[in-house]
Protein backbone atom coordinates (compact mmCIF):
# COMPACT_ATOMS: atom_id res chain seq x y z
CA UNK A 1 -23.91 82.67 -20.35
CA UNK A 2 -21.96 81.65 -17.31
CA UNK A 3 -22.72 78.30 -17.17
CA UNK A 4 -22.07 77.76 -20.50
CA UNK A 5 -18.51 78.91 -20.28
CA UNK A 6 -18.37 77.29 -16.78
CA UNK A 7 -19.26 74.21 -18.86
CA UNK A 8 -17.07 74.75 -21.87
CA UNK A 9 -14.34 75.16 -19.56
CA UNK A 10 -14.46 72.09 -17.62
CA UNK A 11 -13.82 69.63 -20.45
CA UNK A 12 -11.97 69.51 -23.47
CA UNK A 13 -14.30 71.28 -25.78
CA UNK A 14 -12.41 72.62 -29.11
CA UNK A 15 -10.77 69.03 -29.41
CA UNK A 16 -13.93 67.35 -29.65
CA UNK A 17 -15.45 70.68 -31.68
CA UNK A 18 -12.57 69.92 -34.36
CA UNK A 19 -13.21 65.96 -34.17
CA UNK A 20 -16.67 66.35 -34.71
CA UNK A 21 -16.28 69.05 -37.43
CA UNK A 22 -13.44 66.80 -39.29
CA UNK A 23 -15.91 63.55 -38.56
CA UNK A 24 -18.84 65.12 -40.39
CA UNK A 25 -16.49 66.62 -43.14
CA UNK A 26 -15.21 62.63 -44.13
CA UNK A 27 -18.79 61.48 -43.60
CA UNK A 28 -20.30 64.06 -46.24
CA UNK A 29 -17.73 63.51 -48.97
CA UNK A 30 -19.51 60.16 -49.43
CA UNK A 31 -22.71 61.92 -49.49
CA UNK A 32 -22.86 63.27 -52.70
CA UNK A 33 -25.02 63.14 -55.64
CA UNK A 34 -26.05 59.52 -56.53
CA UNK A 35 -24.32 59.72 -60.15
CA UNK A 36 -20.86 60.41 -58.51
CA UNK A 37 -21.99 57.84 -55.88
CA UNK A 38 -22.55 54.63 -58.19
CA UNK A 39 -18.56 55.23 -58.97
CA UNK A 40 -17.59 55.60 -56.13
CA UNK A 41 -19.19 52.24 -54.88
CA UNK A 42 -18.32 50.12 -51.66
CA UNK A 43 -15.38 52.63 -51.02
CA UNK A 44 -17.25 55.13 -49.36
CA UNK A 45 -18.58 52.77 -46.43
CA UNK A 46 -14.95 53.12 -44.62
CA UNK A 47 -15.26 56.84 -45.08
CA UNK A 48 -19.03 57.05 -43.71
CA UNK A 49 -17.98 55.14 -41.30
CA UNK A 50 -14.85 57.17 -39.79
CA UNK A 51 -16.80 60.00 -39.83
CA UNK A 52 -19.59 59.04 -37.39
CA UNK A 53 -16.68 57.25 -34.76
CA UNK A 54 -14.91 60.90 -34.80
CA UNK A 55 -18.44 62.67 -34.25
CA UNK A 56 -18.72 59.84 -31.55
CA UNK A 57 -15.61 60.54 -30.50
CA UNK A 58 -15.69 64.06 -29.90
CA UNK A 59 -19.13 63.97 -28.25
CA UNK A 60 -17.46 61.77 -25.58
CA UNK A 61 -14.69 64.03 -25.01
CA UNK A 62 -17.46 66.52 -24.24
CA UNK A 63 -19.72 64.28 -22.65
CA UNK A 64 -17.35 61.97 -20.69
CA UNK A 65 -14.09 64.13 -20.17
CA UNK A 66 -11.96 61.50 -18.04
CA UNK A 67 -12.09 59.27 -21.37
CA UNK A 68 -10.55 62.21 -23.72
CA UNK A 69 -6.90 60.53 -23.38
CA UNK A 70 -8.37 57.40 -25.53
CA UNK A 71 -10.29 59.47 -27.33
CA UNK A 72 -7.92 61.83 -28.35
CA UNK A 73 -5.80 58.85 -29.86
CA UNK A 74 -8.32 57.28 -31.69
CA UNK A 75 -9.51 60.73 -33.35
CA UNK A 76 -5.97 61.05 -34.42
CA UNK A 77 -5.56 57.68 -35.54
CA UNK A 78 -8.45 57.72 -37.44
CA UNK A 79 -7.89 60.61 -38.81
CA UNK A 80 -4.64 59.48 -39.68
CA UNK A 81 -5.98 56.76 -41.03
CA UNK A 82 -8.61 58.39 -43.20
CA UNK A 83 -5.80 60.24 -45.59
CA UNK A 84 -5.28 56.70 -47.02
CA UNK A 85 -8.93 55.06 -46.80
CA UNK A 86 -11.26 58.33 -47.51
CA UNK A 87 -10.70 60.87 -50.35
CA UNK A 88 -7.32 61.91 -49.51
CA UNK A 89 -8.84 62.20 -45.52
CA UNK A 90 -11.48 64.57 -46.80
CA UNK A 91 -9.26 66.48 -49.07
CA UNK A 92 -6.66 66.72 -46.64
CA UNK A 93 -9.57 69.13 -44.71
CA UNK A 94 -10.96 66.40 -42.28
CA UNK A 95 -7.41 64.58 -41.37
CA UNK A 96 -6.03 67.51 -40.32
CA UNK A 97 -9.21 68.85 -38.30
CA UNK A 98 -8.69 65.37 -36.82
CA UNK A 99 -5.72 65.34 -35.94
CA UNK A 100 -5.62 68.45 -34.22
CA UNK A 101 -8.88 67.97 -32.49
CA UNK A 102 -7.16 64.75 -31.03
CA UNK A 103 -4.04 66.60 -30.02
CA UNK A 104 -6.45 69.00 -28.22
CA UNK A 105 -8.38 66.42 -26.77
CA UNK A 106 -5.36 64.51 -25.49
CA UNK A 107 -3.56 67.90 -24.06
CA UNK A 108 -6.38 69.33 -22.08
CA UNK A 109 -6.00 68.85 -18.53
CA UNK A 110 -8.75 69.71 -16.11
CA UNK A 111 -8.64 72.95 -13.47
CA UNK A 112 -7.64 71.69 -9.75
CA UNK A 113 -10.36 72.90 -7.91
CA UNK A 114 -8.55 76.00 -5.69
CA UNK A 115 -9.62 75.84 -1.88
CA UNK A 116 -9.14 78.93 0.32
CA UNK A 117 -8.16 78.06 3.14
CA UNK A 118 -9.42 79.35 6.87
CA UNK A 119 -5.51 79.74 7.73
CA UNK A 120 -2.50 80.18 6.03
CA UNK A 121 -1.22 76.83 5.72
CA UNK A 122 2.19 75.91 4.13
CA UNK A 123 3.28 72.24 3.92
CA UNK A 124 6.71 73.41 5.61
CA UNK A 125 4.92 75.25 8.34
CA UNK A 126 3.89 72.41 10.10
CA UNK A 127 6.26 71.16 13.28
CA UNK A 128 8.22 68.02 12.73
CA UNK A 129 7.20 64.96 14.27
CA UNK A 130 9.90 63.52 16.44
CA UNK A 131 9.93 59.92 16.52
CA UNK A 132 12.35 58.16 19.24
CA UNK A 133 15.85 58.08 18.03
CA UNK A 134 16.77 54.50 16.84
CA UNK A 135 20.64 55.88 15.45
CA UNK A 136 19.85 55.67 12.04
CA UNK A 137 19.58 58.82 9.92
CA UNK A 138 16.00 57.57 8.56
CA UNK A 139 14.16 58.03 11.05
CA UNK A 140 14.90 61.70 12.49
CA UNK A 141 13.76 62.70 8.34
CA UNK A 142 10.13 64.31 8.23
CA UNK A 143 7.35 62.72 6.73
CA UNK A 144 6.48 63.95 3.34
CA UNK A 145 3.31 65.81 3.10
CA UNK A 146 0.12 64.04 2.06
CA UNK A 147 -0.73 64.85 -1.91
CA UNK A 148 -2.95 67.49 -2.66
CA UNK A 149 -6.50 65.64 -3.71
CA UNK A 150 -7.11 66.43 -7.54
CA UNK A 151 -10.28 65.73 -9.35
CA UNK A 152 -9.04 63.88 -12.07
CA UNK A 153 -9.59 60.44 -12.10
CA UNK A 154 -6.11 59.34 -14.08
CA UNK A 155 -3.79 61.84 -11.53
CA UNK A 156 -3.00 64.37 -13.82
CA UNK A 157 -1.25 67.39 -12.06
CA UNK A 158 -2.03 70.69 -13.14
């Protein structure tokens, strides 16, 4: 049970739950009985074929976290786009599962890994380096301290 919500936690999983729930909710629309089918004709390709890129979607949001920004905007673009192309979006049901299961996706940022560290350590704590004194104001200033490493590949800050 722990490493299940260890691994729920470490990516963005109700956005891609909600794009994969709106994806199969446009897909089946198309999927009904044959009589209601025939009318329907060539129209329901476009909405068969939304649904199974927001399944894909939200599987790699789950799957491949680091790539949830793009697919958070495609989920809610094509959900967005469904509401025109697909049965009203899946009766309105799917587009808005869609869209927000692509806000989600998009919002979630991962945990920064917390280290404990052996000492108390503050960045301010640290003596200044003196460098010789040239005259100018410049070069008496502190270094800033070196950014914190973060496990996110695109730099987001927690």
């Amino acid at each position: 049970m722990r490493q299940w919500r260890r691994w729920r936690r470490s990516r963005p999983f109700w956005g891609g739950l909600f794009a994969i729930l709106a994806g199969a909710w446009i897909c089946v629309l198309p999927l009904a009985p044959l009589k209601i089918m025939l009318q329907q004709g060539v129209a329901g390709i476009p909405s068969f074929l939304m649904g199974i890129v927001m399944i894909v979607l939200g599987l790699t949001a789950w799957f491949s976290p680091p790539q949830r920004a793009l697919a958070g905007v495609l989920t809610t673009l094509i959900a967005t786009a469904a509401l025109v192309l697909s049965n009203l979006g899946g009766f309105l049901i799917g587009t808005l599962l869609g869209i927000l299961g692509g806000g989600l996706m998009f919002a979630w940022q991962p945990y920064a890994t917390r280290q404990t560290p052996h000492a108390p350590h503050t960045p301010h704590s640290q003596p200044a380096q003196r460098t010789p004194h040239t005259g100018d104001a410049e070069s008496a200033a502190p270094a800033p301290p070196p950014p914190t490493p973060h496990p996110d590949p695109q730099g987001a800050q927690p």
